[in-house]
C-alpha atoms as a PDB file:
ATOM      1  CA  UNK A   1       9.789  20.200   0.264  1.00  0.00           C
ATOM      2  CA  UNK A   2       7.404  17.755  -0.712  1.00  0.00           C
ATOM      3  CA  UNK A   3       3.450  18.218   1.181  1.00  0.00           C
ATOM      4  CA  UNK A   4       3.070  15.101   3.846  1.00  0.00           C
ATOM      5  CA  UNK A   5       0.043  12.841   4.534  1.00  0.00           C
ATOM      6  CA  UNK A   6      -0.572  11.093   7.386  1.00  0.00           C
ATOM      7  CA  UNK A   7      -2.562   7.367   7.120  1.00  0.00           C
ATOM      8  CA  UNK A   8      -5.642   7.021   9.343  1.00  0.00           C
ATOM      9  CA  UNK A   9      -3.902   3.154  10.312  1.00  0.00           C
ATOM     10  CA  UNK A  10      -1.790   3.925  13.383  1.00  0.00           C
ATOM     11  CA  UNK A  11      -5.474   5.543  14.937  1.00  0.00           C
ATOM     12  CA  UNK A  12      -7.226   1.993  13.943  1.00  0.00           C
ATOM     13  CA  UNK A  13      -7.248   0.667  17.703  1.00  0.00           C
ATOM     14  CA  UNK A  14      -8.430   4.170  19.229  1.00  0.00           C
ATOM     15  CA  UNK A  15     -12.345   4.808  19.413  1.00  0.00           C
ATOM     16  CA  UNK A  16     -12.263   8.386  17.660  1.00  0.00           C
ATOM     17  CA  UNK A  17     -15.225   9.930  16.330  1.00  0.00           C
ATOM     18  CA  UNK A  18     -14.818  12.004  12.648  1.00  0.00           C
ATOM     19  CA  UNK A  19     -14.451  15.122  14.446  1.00  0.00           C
ATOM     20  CA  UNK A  20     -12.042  13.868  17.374  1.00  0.00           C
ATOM     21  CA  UNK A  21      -9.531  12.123  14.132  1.00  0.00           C
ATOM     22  CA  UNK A  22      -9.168  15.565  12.427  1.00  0.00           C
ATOM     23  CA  UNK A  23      -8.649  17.206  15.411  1.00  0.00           C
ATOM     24  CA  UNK A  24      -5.605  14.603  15.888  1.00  0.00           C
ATOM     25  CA  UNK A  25      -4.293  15.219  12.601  1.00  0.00           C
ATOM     26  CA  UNK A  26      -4.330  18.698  12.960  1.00  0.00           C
ATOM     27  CA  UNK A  27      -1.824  18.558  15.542  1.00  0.00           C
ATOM     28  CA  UNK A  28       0.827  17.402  13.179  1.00  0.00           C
ATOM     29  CA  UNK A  29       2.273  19.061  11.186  1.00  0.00           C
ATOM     30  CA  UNK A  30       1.209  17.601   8.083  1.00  0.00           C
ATOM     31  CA  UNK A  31      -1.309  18.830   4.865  1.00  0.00           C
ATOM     32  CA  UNK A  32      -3.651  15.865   4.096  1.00  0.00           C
ATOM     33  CA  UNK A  33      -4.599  12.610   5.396  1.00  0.00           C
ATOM     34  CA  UNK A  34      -5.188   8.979   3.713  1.00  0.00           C
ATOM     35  CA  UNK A  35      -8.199   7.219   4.614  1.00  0.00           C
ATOM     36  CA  UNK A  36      -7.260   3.607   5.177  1.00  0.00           C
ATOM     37  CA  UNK A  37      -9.360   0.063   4.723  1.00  0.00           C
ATOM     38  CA  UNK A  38      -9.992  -0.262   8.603  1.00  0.00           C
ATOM     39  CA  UNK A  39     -12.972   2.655   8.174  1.00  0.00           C
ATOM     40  CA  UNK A  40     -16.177   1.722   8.721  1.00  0.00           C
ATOM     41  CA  UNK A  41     -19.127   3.199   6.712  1.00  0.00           C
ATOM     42  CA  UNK A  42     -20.315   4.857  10.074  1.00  0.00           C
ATOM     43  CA  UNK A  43     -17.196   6.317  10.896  1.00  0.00           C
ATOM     44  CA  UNK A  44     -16.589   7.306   7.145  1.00  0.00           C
ATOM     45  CA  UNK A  45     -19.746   9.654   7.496  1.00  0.00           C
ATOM     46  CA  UNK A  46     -18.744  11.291  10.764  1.00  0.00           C
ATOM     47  CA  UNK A  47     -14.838  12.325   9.110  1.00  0.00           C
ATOM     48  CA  UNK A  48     -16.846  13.083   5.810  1.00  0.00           C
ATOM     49  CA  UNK A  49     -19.182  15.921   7.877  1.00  0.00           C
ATOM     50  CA  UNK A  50     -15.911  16.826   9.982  1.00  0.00           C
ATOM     51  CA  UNK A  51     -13.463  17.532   6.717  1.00  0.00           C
ATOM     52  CA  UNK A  52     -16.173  19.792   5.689  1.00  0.00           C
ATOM     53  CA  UNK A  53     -14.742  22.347   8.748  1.00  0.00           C
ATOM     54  CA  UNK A  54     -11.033  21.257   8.140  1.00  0.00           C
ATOM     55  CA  UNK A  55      -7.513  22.514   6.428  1.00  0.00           C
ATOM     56  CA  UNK A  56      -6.856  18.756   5.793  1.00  0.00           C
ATOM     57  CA  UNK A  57      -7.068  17.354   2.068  1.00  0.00           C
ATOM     58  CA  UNK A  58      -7.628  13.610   1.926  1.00  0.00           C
ATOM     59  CA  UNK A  59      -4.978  12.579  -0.906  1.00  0.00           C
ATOM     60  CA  UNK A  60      -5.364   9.146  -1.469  1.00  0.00           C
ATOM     61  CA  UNK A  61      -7.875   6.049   0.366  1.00  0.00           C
ATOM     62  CA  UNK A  62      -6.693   2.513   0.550  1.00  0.00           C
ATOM     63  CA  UNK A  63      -8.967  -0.455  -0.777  1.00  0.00           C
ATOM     64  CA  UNK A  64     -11.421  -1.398   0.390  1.00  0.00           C
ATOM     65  CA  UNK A  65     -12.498   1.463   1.542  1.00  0.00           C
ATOM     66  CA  UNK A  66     -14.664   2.275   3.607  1.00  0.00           C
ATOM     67  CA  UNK A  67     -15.395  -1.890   4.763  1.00  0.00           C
ATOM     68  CA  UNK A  68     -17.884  -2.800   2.667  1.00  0.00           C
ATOM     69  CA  UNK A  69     -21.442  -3.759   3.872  1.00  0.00           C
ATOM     70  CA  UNK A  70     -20.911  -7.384   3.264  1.00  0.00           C
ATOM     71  CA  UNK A  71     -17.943  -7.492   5.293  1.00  0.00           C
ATOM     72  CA  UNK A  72     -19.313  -5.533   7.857  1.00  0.00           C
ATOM     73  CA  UNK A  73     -17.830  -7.497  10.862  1.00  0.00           C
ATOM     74  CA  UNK A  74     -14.503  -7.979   9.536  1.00  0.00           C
ATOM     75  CA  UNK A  75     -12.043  -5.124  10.382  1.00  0.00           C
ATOM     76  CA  UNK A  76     -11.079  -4.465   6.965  1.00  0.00           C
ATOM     77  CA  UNK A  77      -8.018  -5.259   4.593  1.00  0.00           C
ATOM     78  CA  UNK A  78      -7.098  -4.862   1.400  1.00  0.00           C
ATOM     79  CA  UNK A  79      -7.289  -8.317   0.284  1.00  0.00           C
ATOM     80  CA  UNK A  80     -11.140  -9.002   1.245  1.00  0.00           C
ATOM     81  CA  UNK A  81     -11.476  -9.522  -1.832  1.00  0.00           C
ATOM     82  CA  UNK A  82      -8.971 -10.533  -4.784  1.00  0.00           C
ATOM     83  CA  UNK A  83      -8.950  -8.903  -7.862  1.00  0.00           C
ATOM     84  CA  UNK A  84      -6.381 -11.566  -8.756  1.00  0.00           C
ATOM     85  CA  UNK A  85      -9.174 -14.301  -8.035  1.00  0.00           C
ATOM     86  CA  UNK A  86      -9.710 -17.304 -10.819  1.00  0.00           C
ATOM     87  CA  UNK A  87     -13.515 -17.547  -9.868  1.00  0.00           C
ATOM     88  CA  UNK A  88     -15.578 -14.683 -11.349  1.00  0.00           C
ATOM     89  CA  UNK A  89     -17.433 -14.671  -9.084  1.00  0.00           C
ATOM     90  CA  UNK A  90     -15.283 -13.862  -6.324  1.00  0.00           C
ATOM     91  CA  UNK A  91     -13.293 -11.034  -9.118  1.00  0.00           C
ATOM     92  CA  UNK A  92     -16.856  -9.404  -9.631  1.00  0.00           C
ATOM     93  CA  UNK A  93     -17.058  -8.869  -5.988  1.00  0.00           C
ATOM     94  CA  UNK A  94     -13.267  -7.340  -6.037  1.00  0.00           C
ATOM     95  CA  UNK A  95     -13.877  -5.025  -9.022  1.00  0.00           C
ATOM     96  CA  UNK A  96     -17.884  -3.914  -7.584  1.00  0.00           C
ATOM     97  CA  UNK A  97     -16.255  -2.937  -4.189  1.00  0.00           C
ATOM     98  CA  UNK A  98     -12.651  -1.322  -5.874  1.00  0.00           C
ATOM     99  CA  UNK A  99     -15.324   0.926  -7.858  1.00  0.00           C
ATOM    100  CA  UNK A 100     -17.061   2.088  -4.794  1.00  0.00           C
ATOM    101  CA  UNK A 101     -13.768   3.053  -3.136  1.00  0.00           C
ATOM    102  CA  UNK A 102     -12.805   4.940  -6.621  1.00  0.00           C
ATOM    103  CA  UNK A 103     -16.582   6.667  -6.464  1.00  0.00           C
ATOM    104  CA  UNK A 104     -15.661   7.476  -2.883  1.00  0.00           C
ATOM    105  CA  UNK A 105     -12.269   8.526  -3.314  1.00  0.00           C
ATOM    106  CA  UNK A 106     -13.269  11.202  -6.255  1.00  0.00           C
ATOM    107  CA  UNK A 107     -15.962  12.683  -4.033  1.00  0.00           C
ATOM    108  CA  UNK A 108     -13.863  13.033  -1.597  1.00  0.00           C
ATOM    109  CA  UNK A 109     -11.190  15.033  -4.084  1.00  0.00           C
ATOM    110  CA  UNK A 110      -8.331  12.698  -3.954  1.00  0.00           C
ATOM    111  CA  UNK A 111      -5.780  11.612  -6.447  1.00  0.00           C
ATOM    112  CA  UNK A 112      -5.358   8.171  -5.936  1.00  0.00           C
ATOM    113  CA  UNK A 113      -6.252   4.649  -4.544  1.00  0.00           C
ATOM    114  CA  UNK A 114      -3.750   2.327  -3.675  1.00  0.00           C
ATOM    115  CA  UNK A 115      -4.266  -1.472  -4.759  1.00  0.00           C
ATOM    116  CA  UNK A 116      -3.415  -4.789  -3.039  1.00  0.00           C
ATOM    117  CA  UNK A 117      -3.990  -6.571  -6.217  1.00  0.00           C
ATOM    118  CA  UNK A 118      -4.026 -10.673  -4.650  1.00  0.00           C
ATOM    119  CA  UNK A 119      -2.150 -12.971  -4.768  1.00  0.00           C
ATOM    120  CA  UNK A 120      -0.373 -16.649  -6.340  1.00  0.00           C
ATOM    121  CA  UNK A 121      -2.697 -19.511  -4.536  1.00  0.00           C
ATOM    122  CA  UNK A 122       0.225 -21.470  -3.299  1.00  0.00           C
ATOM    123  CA  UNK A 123       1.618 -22.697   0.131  1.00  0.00           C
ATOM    124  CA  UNK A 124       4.090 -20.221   1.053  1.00  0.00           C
ATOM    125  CA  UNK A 125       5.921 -21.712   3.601  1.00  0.00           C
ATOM    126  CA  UNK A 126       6.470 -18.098   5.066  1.00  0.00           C
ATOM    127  CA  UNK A 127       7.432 -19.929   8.709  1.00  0.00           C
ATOM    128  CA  UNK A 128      10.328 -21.491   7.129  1.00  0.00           C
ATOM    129  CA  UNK A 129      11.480 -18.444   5.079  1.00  0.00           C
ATOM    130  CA  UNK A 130      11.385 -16.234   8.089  1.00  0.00           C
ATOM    131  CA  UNK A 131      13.373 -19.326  10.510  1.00  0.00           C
ATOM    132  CA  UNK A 132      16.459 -19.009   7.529  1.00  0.00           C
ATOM    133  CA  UNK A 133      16.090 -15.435   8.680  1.00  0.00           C
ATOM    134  CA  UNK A 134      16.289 -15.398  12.379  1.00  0.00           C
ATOM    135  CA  UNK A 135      19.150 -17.820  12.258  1.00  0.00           C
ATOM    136  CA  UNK A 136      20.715 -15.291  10.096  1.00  0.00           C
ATOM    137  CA  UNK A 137      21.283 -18.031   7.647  1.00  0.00           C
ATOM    138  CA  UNK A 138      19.389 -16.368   4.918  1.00  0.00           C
ATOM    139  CA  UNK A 139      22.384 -16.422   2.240  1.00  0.00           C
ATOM    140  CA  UNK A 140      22.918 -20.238   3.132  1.00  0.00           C
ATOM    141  CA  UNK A 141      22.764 -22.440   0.212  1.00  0.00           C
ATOM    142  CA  UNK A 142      19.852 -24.334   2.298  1.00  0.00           C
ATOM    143  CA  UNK A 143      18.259 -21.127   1.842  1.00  0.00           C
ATOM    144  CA  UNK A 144      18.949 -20.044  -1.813  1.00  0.00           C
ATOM    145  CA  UNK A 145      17.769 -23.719  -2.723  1.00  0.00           C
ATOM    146  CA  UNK A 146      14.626 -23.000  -0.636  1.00  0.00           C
ATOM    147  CA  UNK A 147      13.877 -19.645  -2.511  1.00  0.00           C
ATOM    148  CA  UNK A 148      14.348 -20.942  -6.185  1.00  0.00           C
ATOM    149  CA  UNK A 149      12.317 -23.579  -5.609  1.00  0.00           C
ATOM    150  CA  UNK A 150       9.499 -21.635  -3.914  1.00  0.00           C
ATOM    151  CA  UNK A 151       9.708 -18.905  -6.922  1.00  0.00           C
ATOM    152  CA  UNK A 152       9.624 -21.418  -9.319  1.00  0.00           C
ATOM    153  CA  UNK A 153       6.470 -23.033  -7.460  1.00  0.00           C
ATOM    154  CA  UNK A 154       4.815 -19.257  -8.174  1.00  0.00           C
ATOM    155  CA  UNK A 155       6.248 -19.051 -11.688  1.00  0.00           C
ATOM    156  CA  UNK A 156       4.321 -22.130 -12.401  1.00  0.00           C
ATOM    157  CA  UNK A 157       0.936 -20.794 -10.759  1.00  0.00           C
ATOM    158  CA  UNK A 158       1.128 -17.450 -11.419  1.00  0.00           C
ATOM    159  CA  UNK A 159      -0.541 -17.136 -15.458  1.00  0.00           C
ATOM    160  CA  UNK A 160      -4.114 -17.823 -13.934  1.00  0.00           C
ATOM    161  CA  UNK A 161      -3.493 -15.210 -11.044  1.00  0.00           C
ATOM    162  CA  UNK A 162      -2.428 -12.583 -13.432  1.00  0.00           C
ATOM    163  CA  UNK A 163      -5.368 -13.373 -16.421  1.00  0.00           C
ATOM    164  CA  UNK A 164      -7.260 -12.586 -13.455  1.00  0.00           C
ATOM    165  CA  UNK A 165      -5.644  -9.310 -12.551  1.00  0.00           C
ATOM    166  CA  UNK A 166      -5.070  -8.189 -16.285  1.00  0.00           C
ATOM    167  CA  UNK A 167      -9.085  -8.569 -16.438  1.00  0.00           C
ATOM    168  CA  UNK A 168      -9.874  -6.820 -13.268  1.00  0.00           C
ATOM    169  CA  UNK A 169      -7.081  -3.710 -13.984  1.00  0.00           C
ATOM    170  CA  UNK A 170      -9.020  -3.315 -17.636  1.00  0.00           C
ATOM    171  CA  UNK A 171     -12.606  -2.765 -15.822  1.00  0.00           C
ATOM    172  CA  UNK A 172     -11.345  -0.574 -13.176  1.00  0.00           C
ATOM    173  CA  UNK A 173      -9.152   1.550 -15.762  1.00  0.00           C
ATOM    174  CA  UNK A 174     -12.457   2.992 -16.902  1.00  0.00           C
ATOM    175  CA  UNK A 175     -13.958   3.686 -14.082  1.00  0.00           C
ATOM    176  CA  UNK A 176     -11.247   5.516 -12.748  1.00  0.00           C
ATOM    177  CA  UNK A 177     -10.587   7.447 -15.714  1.00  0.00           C
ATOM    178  CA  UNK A 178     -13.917   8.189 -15.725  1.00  0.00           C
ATOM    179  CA  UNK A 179     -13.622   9.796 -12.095  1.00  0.00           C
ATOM    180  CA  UNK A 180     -10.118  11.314 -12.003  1.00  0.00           C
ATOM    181  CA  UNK A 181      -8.258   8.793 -10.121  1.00  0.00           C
ATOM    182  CA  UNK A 182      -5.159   7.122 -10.070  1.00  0.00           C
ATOM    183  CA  UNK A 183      -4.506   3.985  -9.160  1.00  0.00           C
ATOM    184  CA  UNK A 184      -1.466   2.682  -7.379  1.00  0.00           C
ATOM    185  CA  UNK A 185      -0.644  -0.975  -7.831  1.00  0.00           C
ATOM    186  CA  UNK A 186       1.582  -1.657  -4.131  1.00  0.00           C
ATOM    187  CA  UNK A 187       4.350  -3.416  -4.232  1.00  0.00           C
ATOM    188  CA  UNK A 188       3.876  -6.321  -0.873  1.00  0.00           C
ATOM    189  CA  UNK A 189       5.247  -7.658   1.768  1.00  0.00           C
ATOM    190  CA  UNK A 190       5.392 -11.180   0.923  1.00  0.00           C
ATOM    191  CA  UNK A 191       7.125 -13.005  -2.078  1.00  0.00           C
ATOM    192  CA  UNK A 192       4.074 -14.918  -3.325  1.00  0.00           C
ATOM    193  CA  UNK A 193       1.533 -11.513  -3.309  1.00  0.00           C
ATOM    194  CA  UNK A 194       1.188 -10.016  -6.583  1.00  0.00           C
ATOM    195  CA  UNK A 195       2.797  -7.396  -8.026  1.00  0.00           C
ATOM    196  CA  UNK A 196       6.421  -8.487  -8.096  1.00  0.00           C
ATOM    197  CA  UNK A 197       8.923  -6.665 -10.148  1.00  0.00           C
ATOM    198  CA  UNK A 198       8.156  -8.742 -13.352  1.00  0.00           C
ATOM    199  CA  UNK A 199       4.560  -8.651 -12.809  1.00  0.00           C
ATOM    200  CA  UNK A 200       4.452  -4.997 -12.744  1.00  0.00           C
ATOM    201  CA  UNK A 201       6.635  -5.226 -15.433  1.00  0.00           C
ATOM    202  CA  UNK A 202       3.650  -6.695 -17.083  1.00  0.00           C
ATOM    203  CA  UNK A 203       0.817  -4.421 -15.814  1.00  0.00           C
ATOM    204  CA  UNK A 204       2.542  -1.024 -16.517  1.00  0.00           C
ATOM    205  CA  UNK A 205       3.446  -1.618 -20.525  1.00  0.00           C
ATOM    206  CA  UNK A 206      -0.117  -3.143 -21.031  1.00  0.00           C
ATOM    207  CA  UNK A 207      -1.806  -0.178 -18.892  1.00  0.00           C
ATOM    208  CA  UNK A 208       0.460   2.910 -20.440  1.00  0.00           C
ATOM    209  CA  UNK A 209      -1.555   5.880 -20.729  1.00  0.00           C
ATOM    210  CA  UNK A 210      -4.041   4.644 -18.341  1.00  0.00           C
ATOM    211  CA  UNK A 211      -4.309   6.377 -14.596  1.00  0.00           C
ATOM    212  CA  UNK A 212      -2.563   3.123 -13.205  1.00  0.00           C
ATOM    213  CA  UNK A 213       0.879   3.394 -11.820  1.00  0.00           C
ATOM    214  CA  UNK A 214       3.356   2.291  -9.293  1.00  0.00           C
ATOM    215  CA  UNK A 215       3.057   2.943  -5.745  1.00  0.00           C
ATOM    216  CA  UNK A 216       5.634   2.345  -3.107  1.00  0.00           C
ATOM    217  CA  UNK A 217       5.840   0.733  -0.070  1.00  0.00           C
ATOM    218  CA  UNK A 218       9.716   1.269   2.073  1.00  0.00           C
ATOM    219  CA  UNK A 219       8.736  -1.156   4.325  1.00  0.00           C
ATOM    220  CA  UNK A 220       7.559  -3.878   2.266  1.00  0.00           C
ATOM    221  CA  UNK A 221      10.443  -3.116  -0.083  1.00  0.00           C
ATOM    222  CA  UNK A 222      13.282  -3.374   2.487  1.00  0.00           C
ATOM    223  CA  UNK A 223      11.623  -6.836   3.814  1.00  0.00           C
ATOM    224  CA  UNK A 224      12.153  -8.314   0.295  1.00  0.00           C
ATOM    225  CA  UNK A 225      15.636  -6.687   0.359  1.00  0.00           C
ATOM    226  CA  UNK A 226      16.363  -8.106   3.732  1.00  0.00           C
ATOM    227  CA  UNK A 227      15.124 -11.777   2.247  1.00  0.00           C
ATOM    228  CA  UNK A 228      17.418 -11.589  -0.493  1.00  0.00           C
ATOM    229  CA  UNK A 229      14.192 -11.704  -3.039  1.00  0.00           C
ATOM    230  CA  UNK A 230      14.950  -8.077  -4.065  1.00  0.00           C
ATOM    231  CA  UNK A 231      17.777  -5.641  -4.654  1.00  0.00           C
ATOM    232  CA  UNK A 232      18.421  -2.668  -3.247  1.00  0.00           C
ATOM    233  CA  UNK A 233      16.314  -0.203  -4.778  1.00  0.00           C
ATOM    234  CA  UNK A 234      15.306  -2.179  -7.626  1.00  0.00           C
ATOM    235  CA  UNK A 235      12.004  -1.052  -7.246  1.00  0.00           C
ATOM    236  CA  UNK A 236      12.279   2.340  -7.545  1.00  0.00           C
ATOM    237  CA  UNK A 237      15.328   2.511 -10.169  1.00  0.00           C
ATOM    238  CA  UNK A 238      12.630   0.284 -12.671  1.00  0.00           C
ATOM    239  CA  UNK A 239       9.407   2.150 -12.179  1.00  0.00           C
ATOM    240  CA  UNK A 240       9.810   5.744 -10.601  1.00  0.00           C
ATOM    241  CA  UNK A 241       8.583   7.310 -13.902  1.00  0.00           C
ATOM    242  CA  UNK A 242       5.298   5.433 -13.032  1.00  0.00           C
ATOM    243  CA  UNK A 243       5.542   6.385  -9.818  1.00  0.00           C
ATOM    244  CA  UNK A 244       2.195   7.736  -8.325  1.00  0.00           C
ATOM    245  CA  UNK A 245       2.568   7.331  -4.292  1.00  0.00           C
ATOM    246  CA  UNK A 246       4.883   6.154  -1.693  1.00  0.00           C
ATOM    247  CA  UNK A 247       3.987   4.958   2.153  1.00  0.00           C
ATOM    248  CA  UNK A 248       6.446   5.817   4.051  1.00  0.00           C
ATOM    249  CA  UNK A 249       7.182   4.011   7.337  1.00  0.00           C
ATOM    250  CA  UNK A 250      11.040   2.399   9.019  1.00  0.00           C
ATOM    251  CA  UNK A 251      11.751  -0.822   8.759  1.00  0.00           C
ATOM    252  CA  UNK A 252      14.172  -3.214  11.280  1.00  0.00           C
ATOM    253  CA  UNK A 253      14.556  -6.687   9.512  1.00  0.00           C
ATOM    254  CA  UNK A 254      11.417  -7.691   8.798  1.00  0.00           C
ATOM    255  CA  UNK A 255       9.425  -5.459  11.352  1.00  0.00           C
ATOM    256  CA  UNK A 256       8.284  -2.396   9.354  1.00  0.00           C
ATOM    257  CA  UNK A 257       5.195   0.515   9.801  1.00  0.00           C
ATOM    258  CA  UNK A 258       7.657   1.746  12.230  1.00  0.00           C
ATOM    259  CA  UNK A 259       7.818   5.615  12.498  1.00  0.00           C
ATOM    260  CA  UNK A 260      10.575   7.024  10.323  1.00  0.00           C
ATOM    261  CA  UNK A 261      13.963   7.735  11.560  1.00  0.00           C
ATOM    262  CA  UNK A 262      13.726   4.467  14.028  1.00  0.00           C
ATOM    263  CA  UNK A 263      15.071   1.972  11.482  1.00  0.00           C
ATOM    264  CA  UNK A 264      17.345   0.655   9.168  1.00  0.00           C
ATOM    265  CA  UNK A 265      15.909   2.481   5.886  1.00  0.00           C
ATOM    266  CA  UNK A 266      17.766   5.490   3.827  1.00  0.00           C
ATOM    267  CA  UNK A 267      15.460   7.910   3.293  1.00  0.00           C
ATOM    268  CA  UNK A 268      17.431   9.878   2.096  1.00  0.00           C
ATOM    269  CA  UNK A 269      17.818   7.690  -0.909  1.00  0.00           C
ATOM    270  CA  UNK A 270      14.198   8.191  -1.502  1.00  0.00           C
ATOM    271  CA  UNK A 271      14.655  11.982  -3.024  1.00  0.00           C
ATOM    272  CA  UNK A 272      15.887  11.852  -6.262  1.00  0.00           C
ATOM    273  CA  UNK A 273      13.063   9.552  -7.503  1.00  0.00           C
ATOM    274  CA  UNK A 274       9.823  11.767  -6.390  1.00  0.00           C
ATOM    275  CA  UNK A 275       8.025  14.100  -8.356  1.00  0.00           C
ATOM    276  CA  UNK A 276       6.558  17.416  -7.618  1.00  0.00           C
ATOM    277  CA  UNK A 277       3.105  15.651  -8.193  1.00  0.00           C
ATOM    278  CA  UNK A 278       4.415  11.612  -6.149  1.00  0.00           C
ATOM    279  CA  UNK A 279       1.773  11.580  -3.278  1.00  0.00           C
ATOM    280  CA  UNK A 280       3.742  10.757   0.023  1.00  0.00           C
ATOM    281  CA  UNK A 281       2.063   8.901   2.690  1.00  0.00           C
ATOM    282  CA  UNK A 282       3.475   8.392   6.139  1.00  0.00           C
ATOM    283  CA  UNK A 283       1.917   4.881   7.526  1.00  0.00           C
ATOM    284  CA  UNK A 284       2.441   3.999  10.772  1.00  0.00           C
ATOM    285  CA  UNK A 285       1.185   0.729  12.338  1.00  0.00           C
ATOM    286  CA  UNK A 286      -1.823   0.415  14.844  1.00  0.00           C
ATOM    287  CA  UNK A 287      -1.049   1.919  17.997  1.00  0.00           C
ATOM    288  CA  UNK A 288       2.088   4.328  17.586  1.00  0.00           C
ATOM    289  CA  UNK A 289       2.360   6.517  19.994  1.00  0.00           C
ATOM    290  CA  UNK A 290       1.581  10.075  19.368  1.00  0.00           C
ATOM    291  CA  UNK A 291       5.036  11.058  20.294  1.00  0.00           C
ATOM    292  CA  UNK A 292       6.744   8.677  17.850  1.00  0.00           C
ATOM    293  CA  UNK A 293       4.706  10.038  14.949  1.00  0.00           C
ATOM    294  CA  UNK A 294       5.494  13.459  15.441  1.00  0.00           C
ATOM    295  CA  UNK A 295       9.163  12.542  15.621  1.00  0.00           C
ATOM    296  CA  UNK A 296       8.896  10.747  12.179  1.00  0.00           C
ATOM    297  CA  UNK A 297       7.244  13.921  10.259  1.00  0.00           C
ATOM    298  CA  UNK A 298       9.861  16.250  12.403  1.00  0.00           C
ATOM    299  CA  UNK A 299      12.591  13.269  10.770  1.00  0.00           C
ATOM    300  CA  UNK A 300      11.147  13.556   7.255  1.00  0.00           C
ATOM    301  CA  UNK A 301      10.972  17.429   7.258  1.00  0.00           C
ATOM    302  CA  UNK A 302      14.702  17.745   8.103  1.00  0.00           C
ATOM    303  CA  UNK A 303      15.197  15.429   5.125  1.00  0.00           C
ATOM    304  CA  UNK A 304      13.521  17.537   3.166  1.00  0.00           C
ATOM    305  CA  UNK A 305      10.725  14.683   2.231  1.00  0.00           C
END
């Protein structure tokens, strides 16, 4: 049986204090925790003095992490800033801050940081996407016209995105060789968001060797499934030998971070593609109830995950 961490992001709308969180986790039964991008810096001290009296390993943070100081009165994300990003400016911020949260994530003995890594500046049109959905009218040739055109649109805009993101991986390959870490490029939610199957493609033959590496996301996965933009599994069955970490959390539709066991996703499909070392995450969305997450781990464990 694989160990499980627990992501700080279903306790993101509680007021806990460091040593109030561990005390939480410690009531599951899980092994290690992953620090995720709504942390402040104060509230990152208070769980840094409180791990020093608990079981709990942190395995892996989640960029940005903890907010950084010049987004202070945001409440965090992983796309504050784009490492994707034309203007260098706007990259330099991306890579300074990624660094910090790979400095951070090595003193706080972890194996890895999980990436959003931008996206293709284009116009979506996520409302319509989603209506094709609802009206369960998502393999309509309305539809499949809709798609190819919008993937083409991101075809077209993508080469900029990704110079961008090729540049930004190559500086933060050293720094997190130089501290120990991987890093896990996350497959997203939404079509236009990079990476997508052939941009990881991309990333993982130009980064072999390096600590960079896949990490999976069910939910996000089975919402791309569910769209038709993905197959089944495709994911996995391409880059589990890369494979570094996977969040686990249920998906219905497109409604995901729901605790395991209370969806429409296979877990069970899951085992044959993790490693002794994959790093398994369960991430639950802002406000789950106690209850719910302990019936998720309690699902997992029978599963043997």
């Amino acid at each position: 049986m694989q160990k499980l961490a627990l992501s700080t992001a279903f306790t993101s709308n509680r007021p806990y204090t460091g040593k109030a969180l561990l005390e939480l986790f410690q009531q599951f039964n899980v092994t290690g925790l992953e620090l995720d991008y709504r942390i402040n810096e104060a509230h990152y001290k208070r769980i840094r003095e409180a791990l020093k009296q608990s079981h709990l390993k942190v395995v892996s943070v989640h960029n940005f992490f903890p907010i950084p100081a010049v987004k202070s009165d945001s409440r965090g994300g992983g796309d504050l800033f784009l490492l994707s990003h034309p203007d260098p400016e706007e990259r330099k911020q991306a890579i300074k801050w990624t660094s910090r949260s790979i400095e951070h994530a090595h003193n706080l003995g972890a194996q890895a940081v999980v990436l959003h890594c931008g996206y293709v500046d284009m116009s979506p049109e996520l409302d319509r996407l989603y209506r094709y959905h609802r009206a369960d009218q998502i393999d309509s040739p309305e539809a499949r016209k809709f798609i190819h055109k919008k993937l083409a649109e991101r075809e077209q805009l993508k080469p900029k995105h990704m110079e961008s993101l090729l540049y930004s991986l190559d500086c933060l390959e050293r720094v997190a060789d130089k501290n120990g870490i991987l890093l896990g490029l996350e497959n997203r939610y939404h079509y236009h968001e990079l990476p997508g199957i052939k941009e990881l493609e991309i990333l993982l033959e130009t980064f072999k060797g390096a600590p960079i590496g896949y990490w999976h996301d069910t939910g996000h996965s089975h919402a791309n499934e569910t769209l038709n933009l993905l197959q089944s599994q495709a994911l996995l069955d391409r880059f589990s030998h890369r494979l570094i970490g996977i969040h686990l959390h249920d998906a219905i539709g497109l409604e995901d971070h729901l605790a395991p066991g209370r969806g429409e996703i296979e877990f069970d499909r899951l085992k044959s593609y993790i490693h002794s070392d994959t790093v398994l995450v369960m991430e639950l969305k802002p406000g789950t109830p106690d209850r719910e997450v302990v019936e998720g781990i309690q699902f997992l464990n029978r599963l043997g995950l």
